[in-house]
C-alpha atoms as a PDB file:
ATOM      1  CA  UNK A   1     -88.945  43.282 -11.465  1.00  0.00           C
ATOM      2  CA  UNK A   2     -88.907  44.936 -14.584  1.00  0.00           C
ATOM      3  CA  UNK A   3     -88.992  42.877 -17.745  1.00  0.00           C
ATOM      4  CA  UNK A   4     -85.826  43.775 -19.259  1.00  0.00           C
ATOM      5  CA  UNK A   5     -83.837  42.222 -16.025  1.00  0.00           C
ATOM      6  CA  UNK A   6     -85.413  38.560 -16.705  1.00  0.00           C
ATOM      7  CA  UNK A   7     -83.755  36.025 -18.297  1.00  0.00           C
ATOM      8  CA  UNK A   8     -85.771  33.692 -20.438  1.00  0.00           C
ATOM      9  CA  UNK A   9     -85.146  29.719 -20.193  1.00  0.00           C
ATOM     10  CA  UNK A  10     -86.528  27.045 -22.523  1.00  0.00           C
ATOM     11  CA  UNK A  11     -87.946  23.800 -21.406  1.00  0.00           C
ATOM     12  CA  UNK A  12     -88.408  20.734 -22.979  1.00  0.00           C
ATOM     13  CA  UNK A  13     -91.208  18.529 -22.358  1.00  0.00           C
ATOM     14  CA  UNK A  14     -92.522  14.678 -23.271  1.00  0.00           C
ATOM     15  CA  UNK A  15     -95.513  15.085 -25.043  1.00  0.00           C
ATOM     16  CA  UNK A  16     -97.538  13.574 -22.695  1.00  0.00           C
ATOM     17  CA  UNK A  17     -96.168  16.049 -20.090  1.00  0.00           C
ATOM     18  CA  UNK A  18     -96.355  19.021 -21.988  1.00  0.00           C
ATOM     19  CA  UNK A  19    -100.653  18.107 -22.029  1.00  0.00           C
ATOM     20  CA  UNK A  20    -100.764  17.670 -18.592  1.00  0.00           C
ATOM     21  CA  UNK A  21     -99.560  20.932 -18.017  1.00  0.00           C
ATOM     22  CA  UNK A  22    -101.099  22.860 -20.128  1.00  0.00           C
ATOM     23  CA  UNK A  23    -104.204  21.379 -19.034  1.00  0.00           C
ATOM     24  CA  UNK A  24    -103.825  21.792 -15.502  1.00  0.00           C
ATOM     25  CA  UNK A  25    -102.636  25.277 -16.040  1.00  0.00           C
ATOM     26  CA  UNK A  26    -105.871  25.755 -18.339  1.00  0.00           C
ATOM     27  CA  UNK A  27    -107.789  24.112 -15.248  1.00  0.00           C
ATOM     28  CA  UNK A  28    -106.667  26.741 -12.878  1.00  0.00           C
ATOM     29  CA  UNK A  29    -105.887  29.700 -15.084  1.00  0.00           C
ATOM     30  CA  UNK A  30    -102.264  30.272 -14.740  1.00  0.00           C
ATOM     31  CA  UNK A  31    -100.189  31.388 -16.945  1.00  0.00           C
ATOM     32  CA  UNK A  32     -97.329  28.642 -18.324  1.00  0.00           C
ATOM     33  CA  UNK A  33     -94.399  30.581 -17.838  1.00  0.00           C
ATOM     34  CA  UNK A  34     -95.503  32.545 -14.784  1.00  0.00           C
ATOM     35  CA  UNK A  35     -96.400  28.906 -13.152  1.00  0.00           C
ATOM     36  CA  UNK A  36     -92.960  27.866 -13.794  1.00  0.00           C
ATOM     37  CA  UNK A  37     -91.179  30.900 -12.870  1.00  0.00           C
ATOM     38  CA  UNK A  38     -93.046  30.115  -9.314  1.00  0.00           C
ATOM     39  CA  UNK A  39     -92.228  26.516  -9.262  1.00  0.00           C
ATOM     40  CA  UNK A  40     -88.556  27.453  -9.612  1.00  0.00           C
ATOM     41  CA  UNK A  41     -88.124  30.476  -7.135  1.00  0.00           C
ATOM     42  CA  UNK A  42     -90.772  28.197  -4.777  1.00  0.00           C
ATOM     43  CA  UNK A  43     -88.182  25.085  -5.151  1.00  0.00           C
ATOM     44  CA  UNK A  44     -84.906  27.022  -4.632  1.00  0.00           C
ATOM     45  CA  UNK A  45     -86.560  29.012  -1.590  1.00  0.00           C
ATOM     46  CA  UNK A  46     -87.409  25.079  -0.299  1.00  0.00           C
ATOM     47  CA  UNK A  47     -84.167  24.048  -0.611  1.00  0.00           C
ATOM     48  CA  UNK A  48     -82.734  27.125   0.743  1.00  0.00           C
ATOM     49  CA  UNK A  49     -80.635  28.381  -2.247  1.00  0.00           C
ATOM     50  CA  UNK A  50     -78.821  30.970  -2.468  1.00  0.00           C
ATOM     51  CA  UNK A  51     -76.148  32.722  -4.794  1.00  0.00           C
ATOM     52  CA  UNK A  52     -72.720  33.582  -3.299  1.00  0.00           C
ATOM     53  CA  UNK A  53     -73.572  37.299  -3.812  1.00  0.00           C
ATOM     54  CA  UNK A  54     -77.254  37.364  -2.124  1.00  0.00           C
ATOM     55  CA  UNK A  55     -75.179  35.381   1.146  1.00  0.00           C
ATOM     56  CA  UNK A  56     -73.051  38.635   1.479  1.00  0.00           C
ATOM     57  CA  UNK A  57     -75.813  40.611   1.023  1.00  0.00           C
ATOM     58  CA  UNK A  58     -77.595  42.554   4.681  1.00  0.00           C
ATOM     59  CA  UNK A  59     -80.880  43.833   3.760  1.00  0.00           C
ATOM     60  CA  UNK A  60     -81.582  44.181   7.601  1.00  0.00           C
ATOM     61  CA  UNK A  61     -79.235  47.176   8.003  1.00  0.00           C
ATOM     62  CA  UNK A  62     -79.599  50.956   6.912  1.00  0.00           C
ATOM     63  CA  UNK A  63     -76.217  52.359   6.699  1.00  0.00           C
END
């Protein structure tokens, strides 16, 4: 996706939170926001999610 199509989003962390994470993101070398961005789409996929507009949509057929 190019970059112009994302949206940004702010989070808000405890302090205490806000270390772990960048530490564990340190520890494993990911990126904050691209770690996030994966968290979300990986939680939303989870809980089966979906916009109105991606329910209509039928990527199976070639018309």
């Amino acid at each position: 996706m190019a970059r112009e199509n994302k949206k940004q989003v702010t989070v808000l962390l405890e302090p205490q939170e806000d270390r772990r994470f960048s530490a564990y993101c340190e520890e494993k070398g990911y990126k904050k926001s691209t770690l996030i961005a994966r968290l979300v789409r990986d939680h939303l996929d989870a809980e089966g999610f979906q916009t109105q507009s991606e329910l209509f949509q039928d990527t199976s057929r070639n018309e």
